[in-house]
N, C-alpha and C. Protein backbone atom coordinates (compact mmCIF):
# COMPACT_ATOMS: atom_id res chain seq x y z
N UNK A 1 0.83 -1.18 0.00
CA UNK A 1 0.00 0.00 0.00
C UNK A 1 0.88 1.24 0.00
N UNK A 2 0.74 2.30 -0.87
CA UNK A 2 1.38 3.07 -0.83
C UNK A 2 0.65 4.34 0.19
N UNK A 3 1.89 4.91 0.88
CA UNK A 3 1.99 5.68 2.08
C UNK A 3 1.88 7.00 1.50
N UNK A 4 1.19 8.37 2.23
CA UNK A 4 1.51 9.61 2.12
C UNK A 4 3.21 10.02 1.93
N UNK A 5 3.36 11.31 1.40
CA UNK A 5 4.65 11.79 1.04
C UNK A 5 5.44 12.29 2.41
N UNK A 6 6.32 12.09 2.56
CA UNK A 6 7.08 12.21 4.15
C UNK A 6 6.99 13.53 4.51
N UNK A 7 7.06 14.62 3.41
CA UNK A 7 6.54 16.05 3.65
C UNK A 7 5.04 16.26 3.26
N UNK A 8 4.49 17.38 4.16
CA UNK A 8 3.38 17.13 3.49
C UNK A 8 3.14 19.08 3.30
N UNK A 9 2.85 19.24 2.04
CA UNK A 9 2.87 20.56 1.01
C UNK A 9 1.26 20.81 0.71
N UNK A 10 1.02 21.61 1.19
CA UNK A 10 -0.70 22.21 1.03
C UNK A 10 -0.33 23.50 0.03
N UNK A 11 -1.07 23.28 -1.19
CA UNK A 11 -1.00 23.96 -2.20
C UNK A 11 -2.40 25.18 -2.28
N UNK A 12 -1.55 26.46 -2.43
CA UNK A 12 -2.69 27.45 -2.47
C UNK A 12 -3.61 27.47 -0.95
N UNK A 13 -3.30 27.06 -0.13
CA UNK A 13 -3.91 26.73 1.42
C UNK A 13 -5.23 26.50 0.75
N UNK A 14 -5.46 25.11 0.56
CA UNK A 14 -6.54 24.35 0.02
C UNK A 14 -6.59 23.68 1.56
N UNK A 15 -7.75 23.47 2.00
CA UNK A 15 -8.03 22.55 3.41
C UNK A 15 -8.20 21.16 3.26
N UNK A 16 -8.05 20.89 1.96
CA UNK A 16 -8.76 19.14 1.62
C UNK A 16 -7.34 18.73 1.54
N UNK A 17 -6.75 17.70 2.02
CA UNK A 17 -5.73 16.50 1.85
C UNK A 17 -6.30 15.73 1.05
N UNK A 18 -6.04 15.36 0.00
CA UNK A 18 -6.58 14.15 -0.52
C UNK A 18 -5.41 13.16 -1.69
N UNK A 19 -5.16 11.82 -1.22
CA UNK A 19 -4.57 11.24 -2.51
C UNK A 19 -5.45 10.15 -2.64
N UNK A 20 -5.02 8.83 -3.48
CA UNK A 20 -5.55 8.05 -3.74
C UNK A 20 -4.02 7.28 -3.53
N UNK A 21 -4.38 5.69 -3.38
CA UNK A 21 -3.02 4.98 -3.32
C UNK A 21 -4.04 3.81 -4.12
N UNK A 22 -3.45 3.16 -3.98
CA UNK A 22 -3.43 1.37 -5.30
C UNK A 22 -5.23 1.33 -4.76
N UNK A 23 -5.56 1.39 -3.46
CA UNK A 23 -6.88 0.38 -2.89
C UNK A 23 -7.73 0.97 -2.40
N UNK A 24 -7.24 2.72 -1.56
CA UNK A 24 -8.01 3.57 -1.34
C UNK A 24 -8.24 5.04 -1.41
N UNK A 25 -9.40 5.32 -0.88
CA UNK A 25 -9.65 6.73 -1.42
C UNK A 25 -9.45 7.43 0.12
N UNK A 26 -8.54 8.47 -0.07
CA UNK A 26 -8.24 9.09 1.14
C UNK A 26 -8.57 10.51 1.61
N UNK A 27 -9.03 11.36 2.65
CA UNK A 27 -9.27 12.39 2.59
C UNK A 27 -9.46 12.86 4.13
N UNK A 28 -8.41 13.85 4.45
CA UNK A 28 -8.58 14.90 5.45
C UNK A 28 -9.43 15.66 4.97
N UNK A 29 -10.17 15.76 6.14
CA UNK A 29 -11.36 17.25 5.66
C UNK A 29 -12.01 18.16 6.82
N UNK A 30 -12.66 19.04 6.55
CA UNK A 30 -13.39 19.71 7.35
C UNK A 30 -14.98 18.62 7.60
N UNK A 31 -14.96 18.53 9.00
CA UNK A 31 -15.96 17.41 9.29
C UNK A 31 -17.03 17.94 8.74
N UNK A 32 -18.39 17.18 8.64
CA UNK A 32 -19.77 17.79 8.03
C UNK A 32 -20.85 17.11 8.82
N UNK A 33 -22.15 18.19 8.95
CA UNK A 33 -22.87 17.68 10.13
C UNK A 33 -23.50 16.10 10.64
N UNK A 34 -23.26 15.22 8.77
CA UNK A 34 -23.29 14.07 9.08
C UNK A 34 -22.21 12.92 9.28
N UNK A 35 -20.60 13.27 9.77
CA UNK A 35 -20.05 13.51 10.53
C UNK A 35 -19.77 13.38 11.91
N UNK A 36 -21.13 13.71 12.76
CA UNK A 36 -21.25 13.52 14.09
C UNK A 36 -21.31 12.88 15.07
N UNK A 37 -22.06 11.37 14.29
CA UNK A 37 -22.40 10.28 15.15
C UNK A 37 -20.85 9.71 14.98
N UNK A 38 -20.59 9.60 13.75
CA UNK A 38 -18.59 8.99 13.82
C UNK A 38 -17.76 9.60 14.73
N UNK A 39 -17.93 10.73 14.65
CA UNK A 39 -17.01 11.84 15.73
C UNK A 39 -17.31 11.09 16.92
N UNK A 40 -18.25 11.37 17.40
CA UNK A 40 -18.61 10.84 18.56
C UNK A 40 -18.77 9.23 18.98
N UNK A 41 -18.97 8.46 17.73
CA UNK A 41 -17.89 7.30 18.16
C UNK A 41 -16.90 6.80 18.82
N UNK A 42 -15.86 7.79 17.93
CA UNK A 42 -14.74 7.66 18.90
C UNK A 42 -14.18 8.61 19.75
N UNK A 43 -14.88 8.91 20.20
CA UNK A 43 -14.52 9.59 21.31
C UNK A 43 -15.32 8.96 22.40
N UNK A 44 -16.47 8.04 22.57
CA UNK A 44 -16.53 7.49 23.11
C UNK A 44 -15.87 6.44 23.33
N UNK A 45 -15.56 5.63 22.55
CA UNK A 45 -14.31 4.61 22.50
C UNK A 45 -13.51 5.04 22.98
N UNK A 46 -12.62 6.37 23.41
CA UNK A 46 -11.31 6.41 23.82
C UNK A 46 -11.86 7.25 24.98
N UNK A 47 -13.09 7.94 25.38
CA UNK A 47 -13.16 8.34 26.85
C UNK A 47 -13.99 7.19 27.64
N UNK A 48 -14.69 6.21 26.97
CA UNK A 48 -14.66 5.16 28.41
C UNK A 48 -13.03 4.52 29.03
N UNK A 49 -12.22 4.61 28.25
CA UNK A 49 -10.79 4.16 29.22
C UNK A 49 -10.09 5.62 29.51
N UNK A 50 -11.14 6.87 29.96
CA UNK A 50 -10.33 7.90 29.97
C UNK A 50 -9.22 8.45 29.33
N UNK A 51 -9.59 7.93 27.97
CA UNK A 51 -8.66 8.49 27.30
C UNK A 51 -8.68 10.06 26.51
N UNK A 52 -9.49 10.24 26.74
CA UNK A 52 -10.58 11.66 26.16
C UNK A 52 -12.00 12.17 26.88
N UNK A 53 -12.09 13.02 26.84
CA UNK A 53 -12.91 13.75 27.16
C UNK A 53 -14.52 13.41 26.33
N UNK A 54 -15.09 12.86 27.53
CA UNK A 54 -16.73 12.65 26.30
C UNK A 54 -17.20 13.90 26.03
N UNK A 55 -17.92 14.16 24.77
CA UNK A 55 -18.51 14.79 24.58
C UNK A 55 -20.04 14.47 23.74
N UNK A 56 -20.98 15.06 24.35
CA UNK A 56 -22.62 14.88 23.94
C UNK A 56 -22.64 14.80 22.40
N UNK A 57 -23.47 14.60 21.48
CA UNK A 57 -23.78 14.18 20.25
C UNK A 57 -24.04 15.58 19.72
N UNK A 58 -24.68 16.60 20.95
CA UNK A 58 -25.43 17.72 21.11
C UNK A 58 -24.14 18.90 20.72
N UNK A 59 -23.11 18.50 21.55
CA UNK A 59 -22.40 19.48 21.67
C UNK A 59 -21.30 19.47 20.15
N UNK A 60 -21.53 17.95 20.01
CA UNK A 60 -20.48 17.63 18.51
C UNK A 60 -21.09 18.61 17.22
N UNK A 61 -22.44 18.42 17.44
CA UNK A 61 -22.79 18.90 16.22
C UNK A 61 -22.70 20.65 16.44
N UNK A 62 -22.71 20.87 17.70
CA UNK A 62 -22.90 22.42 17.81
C UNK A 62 -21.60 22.85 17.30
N UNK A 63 -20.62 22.59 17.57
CA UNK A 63 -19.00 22.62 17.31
C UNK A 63 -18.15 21.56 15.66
N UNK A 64 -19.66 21.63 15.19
CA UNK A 64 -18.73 20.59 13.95
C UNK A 64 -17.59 21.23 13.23
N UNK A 65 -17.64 22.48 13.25
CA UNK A 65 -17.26 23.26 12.01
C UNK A 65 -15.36 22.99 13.03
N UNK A 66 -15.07 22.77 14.04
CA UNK A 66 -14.05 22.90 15.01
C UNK A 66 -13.25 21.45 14.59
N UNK A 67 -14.18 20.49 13.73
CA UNK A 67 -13.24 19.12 14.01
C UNK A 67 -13.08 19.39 12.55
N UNK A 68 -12.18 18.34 12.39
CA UNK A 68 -11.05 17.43 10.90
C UNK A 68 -11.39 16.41 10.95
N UNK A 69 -11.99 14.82 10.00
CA UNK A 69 -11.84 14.26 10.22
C UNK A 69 -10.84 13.51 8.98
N UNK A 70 -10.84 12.15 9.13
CA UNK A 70 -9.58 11.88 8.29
C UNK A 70 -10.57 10.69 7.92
N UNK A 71 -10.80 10.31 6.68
CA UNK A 71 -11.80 9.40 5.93
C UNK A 71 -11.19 8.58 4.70
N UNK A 72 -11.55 7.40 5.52
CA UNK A 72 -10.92 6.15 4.26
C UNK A 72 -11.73 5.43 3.73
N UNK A 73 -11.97 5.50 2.44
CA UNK A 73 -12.79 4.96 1.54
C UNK A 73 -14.49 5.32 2.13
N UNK A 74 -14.57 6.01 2.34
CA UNK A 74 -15.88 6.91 2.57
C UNK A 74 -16.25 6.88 4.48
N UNK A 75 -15.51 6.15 5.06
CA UNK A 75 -15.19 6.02 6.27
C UNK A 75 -14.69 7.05 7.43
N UNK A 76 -14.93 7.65 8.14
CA UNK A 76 -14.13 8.41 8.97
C UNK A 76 -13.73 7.14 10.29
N UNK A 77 -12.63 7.99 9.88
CA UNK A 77 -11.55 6.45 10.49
C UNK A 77 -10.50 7.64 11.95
N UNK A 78 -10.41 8.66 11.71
CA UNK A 78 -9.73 9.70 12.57
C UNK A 78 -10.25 11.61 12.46
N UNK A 79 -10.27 11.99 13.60
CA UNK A 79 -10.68 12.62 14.16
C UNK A 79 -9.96 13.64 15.07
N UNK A 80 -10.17 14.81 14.76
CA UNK A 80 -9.44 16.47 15.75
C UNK A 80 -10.04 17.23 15.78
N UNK A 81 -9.80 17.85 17.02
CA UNK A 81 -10.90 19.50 16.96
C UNK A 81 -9.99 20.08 17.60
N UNK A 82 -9.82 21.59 17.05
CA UNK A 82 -9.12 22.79 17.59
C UNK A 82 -10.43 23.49 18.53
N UNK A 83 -9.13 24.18 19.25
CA UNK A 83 -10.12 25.19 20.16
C UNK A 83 -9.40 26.40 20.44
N UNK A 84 -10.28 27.70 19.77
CA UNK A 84 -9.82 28.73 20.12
C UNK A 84 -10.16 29.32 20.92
N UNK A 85 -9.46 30.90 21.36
CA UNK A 85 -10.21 31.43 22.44
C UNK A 85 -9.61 31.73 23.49
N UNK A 86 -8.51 31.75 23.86
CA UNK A 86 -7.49 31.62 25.01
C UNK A 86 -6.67 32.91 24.59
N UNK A 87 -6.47 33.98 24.62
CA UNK A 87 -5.51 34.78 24.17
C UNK A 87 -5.06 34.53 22.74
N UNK A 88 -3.64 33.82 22.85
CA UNK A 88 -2.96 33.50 21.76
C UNK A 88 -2.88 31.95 21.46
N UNK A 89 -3.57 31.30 22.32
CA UNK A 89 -3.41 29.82 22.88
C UNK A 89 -4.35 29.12 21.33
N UNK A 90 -4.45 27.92 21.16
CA UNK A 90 -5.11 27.34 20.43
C UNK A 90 -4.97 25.76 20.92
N UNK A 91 -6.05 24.94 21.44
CA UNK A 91 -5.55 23.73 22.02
C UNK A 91 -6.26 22.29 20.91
N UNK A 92 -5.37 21.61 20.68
CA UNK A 92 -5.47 20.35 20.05
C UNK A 92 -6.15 19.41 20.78
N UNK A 93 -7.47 19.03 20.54
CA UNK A 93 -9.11 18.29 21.62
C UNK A 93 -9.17 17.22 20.83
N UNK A 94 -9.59 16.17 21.33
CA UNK A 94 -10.59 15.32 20.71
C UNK A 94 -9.56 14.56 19.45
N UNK A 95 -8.45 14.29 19.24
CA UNK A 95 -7.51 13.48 18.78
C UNK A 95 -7.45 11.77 18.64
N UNK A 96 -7.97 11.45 18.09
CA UNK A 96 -8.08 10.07 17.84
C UNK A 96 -8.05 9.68 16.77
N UNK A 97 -7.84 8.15 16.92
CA UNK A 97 -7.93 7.31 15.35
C UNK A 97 -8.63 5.79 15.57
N UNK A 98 -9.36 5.70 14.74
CA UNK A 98 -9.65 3.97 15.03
C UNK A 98 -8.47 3.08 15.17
N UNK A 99 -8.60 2.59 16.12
CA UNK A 99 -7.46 1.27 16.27
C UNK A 99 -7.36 0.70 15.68
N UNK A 100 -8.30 0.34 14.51
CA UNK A 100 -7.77 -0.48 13.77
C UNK A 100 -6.87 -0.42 12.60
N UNK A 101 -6.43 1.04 12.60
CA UNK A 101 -5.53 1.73 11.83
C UNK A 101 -4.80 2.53 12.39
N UNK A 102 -4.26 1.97 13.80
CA UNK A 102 -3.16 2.69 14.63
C UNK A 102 -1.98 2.33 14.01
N UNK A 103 -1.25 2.90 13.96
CA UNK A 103 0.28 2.78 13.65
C UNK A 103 0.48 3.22 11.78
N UNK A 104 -0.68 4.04 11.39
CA UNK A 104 -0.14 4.22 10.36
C UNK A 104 0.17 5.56 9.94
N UNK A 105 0.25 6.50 10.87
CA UNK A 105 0.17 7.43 10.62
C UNK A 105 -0.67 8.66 10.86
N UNK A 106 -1.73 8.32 10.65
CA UNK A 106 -2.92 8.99 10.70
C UNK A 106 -2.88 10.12 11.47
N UNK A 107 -2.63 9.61 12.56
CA UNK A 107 -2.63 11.07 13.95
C UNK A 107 -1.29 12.01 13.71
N UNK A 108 -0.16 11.28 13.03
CA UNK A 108 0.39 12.63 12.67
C UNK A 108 0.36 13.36 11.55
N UNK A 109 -0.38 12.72 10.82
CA UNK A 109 -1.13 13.89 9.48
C UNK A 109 -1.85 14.78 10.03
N UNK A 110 -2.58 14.35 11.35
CA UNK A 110 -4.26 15.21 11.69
C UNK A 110 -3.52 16.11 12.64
N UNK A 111 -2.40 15.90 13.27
CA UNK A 111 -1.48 16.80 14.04
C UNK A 111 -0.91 18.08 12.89
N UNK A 112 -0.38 17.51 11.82
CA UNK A 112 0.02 18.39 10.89
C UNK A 112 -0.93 19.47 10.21
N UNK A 113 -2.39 18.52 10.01
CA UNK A 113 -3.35 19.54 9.53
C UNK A 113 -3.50 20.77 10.23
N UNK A 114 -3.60 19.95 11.76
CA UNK A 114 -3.86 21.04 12.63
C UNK A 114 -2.87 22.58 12.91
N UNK A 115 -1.61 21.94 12.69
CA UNK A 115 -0.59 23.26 12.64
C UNK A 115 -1.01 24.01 11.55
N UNK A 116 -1.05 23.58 10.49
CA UNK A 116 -1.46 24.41 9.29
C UNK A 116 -2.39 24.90 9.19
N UNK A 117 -3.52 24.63 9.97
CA UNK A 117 -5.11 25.49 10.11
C UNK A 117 -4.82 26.79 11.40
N UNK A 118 -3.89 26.38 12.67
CA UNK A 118 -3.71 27.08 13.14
C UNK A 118 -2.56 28.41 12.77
N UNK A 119 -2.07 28.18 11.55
CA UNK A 119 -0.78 28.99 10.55
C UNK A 119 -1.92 29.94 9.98
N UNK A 120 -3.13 29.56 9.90
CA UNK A 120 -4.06 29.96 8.99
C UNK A 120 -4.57 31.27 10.03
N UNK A 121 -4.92 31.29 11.43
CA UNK A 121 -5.31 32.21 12.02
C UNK A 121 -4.48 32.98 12.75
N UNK A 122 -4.28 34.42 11.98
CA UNK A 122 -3.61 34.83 12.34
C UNK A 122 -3.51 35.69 14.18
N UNK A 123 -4.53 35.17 14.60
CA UNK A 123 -4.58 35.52 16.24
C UNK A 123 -4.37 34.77 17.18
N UNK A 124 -3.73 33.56 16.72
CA UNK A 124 -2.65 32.38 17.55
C UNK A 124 -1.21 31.99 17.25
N UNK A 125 -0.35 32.55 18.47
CA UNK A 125 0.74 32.16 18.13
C UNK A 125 1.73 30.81 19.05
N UNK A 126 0.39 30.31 19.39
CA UNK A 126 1.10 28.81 20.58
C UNK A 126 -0.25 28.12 20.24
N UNK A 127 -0.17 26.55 20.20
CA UNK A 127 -0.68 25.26 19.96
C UNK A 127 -0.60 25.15 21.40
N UNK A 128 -1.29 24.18 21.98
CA UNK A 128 -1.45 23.29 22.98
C UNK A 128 -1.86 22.02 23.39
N UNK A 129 -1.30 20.92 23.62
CA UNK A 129 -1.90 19.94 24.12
C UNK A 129 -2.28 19.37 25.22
N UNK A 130 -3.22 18.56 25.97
CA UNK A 130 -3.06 17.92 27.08
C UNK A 130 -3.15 16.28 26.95
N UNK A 131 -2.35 15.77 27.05
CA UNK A 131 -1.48 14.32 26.07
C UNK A 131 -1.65 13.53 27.13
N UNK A 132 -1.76 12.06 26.51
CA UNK A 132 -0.66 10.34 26.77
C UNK A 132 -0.10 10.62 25.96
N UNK A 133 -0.37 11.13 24.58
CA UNK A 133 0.57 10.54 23.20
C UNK A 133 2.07 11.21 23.24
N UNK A 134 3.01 11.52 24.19
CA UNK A 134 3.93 12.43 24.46
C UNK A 134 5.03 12.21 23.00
N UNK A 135 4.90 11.06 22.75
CA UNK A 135 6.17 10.57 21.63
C UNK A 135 5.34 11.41 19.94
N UNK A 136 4.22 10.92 20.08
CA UNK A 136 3.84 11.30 18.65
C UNK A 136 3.83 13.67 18.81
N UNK A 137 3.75 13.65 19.76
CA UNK A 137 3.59 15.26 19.16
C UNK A 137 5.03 15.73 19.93
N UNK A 138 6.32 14.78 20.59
CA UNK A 138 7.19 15.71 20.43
C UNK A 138 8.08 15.29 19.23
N UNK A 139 7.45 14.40 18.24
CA UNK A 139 8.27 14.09 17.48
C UNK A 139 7.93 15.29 16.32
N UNK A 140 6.71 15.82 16.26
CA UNK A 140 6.57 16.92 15.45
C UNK A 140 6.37 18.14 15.84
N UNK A 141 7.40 18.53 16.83
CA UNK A 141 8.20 19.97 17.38
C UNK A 141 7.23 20.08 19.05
N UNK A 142 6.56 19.61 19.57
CA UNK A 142 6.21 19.96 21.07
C UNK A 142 6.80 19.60 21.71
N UNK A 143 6.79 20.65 22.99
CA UNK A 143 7.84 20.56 24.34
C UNK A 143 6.73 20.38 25.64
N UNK A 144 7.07 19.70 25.89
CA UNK A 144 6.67 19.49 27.47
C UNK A 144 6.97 20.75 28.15
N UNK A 145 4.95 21.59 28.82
CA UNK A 145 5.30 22.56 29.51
C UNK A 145 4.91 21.92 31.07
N UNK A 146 4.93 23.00 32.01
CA UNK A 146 4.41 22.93 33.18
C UNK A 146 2.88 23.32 32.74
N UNK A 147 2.15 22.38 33.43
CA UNK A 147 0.48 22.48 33.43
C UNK A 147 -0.13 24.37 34.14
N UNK A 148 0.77 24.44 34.73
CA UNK A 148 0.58 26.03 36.11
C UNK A 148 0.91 27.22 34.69
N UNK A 149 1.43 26.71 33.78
CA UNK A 149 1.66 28.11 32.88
C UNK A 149 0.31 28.86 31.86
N UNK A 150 -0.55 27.33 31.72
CA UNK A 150 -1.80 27.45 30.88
C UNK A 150 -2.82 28.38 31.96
N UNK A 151 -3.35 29.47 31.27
CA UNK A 151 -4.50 29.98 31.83
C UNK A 151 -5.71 29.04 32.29
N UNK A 152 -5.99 29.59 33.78
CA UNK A 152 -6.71 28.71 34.35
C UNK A 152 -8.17 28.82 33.22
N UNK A 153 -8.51 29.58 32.85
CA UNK A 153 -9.83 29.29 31.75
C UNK A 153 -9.50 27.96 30.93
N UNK A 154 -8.58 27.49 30.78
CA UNK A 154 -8.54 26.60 29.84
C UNK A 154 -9.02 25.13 30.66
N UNK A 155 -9.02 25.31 31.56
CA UNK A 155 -9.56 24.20 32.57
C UNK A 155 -10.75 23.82 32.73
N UNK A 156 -11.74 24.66 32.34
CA UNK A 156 -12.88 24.65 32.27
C UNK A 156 -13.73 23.42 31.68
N UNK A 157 -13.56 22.98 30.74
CA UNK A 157 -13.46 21.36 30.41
C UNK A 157 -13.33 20.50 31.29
N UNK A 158 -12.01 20.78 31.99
CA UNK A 158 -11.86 19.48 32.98
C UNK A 158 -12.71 19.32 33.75
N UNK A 159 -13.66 20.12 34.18
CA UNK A 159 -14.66 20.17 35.49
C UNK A 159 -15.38 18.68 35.39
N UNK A 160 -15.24 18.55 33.77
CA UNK A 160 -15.94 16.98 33.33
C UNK A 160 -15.27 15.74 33.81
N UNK A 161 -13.81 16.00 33.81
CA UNK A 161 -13.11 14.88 33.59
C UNK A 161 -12.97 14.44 34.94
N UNK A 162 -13.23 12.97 35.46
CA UNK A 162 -12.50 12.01 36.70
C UNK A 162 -11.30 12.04 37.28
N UNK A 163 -10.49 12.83 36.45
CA UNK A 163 -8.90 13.17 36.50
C UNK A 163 -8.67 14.59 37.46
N UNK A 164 -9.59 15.82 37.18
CA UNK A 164 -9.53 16.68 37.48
C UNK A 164 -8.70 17.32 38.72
N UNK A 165 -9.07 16.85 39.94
CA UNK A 165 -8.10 16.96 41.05
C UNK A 165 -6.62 16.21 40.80
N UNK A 166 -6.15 14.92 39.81
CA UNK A 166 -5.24 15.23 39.65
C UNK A 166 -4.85 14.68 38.16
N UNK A 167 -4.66 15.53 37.53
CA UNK A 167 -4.22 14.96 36.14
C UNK A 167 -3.36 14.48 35.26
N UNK A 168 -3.03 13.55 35.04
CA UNK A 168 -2.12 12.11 34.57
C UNK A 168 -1.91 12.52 33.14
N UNK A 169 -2.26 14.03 32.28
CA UNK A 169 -1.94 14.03 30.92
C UNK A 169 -0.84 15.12 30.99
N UNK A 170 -0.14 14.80 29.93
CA UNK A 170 1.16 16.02 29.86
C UNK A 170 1.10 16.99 29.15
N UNK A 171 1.24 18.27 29.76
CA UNK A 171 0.96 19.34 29.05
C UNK A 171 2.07 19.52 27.69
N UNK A 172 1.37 20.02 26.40
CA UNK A 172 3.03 20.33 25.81
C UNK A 172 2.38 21.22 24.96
N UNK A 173 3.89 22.21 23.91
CA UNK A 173 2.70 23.01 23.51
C UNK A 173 4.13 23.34 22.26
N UNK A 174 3.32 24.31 21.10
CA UNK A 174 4.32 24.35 20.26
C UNK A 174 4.27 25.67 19.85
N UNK A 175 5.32 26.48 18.88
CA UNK A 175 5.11 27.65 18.65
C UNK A 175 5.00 27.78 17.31
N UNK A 176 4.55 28.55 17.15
CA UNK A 176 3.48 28.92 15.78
C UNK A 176 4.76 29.99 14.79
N UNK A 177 4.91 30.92 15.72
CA UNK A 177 5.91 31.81 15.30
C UNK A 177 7.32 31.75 14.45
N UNK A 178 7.96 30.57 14.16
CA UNK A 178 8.77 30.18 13.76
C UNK A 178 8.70 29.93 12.16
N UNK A 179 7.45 29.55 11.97
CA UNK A 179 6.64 29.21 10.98
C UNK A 179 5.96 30.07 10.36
N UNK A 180 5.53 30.82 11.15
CA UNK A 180 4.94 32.26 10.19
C UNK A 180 6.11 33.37 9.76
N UNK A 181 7.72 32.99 10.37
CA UNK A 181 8.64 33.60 9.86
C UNK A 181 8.87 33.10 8.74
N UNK A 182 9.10 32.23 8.64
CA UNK A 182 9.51 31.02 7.25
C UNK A 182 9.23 31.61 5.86
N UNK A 183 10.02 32.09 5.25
CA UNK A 183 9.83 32.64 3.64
C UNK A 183 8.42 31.84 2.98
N UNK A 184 8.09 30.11 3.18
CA UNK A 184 7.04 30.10 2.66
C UNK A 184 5.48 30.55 3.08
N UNK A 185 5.70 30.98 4.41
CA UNK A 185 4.83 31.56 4.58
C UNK A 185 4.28 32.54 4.38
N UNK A 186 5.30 33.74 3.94
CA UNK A 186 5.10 35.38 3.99
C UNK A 186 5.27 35.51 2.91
N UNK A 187 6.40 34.60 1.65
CA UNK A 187 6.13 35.14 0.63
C UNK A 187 4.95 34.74 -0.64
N UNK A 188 3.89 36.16 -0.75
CA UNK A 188 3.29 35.88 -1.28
C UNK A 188 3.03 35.54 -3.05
N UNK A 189 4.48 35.34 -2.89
CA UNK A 189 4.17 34.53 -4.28
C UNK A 189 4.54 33.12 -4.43
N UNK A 190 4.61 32.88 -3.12
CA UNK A 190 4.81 31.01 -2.93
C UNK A 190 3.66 30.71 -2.26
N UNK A 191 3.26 29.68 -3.13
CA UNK A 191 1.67 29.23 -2.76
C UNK A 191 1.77 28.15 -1.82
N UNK A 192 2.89 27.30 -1.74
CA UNK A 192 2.99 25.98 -1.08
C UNK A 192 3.58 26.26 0.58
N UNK A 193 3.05 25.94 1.47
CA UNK A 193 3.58 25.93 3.05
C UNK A 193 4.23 24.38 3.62
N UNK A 194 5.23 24.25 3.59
CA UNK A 194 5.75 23.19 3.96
C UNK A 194 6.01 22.84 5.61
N UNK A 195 5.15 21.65 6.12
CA UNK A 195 5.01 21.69 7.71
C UNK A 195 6.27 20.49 7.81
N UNK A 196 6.63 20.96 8.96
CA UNK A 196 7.89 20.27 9.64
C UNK A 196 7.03 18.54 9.34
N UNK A 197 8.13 17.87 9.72
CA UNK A 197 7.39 16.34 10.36
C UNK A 197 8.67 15.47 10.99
């Protein structure tokens, strides 16, 4: 089966990823309201072992326009939602992939999308996570912060979570700024933005 390209080059800041390989049809996208019950699939799947944060069917669809999902052969198979709203902050939510297509990648394409949507607004200049996955997002530039540096508003979520009094995920976070220096970003006669990996 042939694999995505080791860089990955968004032409003209088009939001659709899409190739085709020998067997399937592939596509990052902006989720759509039918969309929701999959979203919320897995995220139930990965917050009954506390691995995520549940969220209502109610609240998925209120917030669709916030997720990515990642769809194989007409399938949504992986899943992200940004969240803005924090100052300069932007935090990476709701991150998953079906297991049955763990290890191929997937979550660090939907990590990559996500830098590049957040390259896209220009009123964030820090990413954020609250992680298990510590290996997959410091392999594509995040640092482990102290949890005490994030504005306490951003906590507000947790009020949900079983963890709350004490929390077992690692904060990490990345900078945006480095990247919006980058000649392909500013110069506007280069259409292509090339994300680290």
């Amino acid at each position: 089966m042939t694999k995505p390209p080791n860089s990955l080059i968004l032409k003209n800041y088009r939001l659709e990823l899409i190739y085709i390989d020998r067997y399937f049809y592939i596509m990052l996208r902006q989720a759509k309201f039918e969309d929701a019950q999959a979203i919320q699939n897995l995220i139930c799947f990965y917050s009954e072992d506390d691995k995520m944060l549940f969220r209502s069917l109610e609240e998925i669809k209120q917030n669709i326009a916030a997720f990515r999902v990642y769809e194989k052969s007409g399938e949504v198979i992986g899943i992200c939602n940004l969240k803005y709203g924090w100052n300069k902050l932007v935090e990476v939510r709701s991150l998953g992939v079906d297991p049955r297509f763990h290890r191929q990648g997937i979550a660090t394409q939907m990590v990559q999308d996500s830098i590049h949507h957040a390259l896209l607004n220009q009123d964030c200049d820090t990413m954020f996570v609250l992680t298990y996955a510590i290996h997959l997002f410091q392999k594509l530039g995040f640092q482990i912060i102290d949890k005490i540096n994030l504005p306490q508003k951003v906590w507000n979520d947790c009020q949900q979570c079983l963890h709350q009094d004490n929390c077992d995920e690692t904060a990490m976070s990345f900078s945006l700024m480095p990247l919006r220096k980058a000649p392909e970003v500013n110069d506007t006669n280069n259409d292509e933005v090339l994300i680290p990996q």
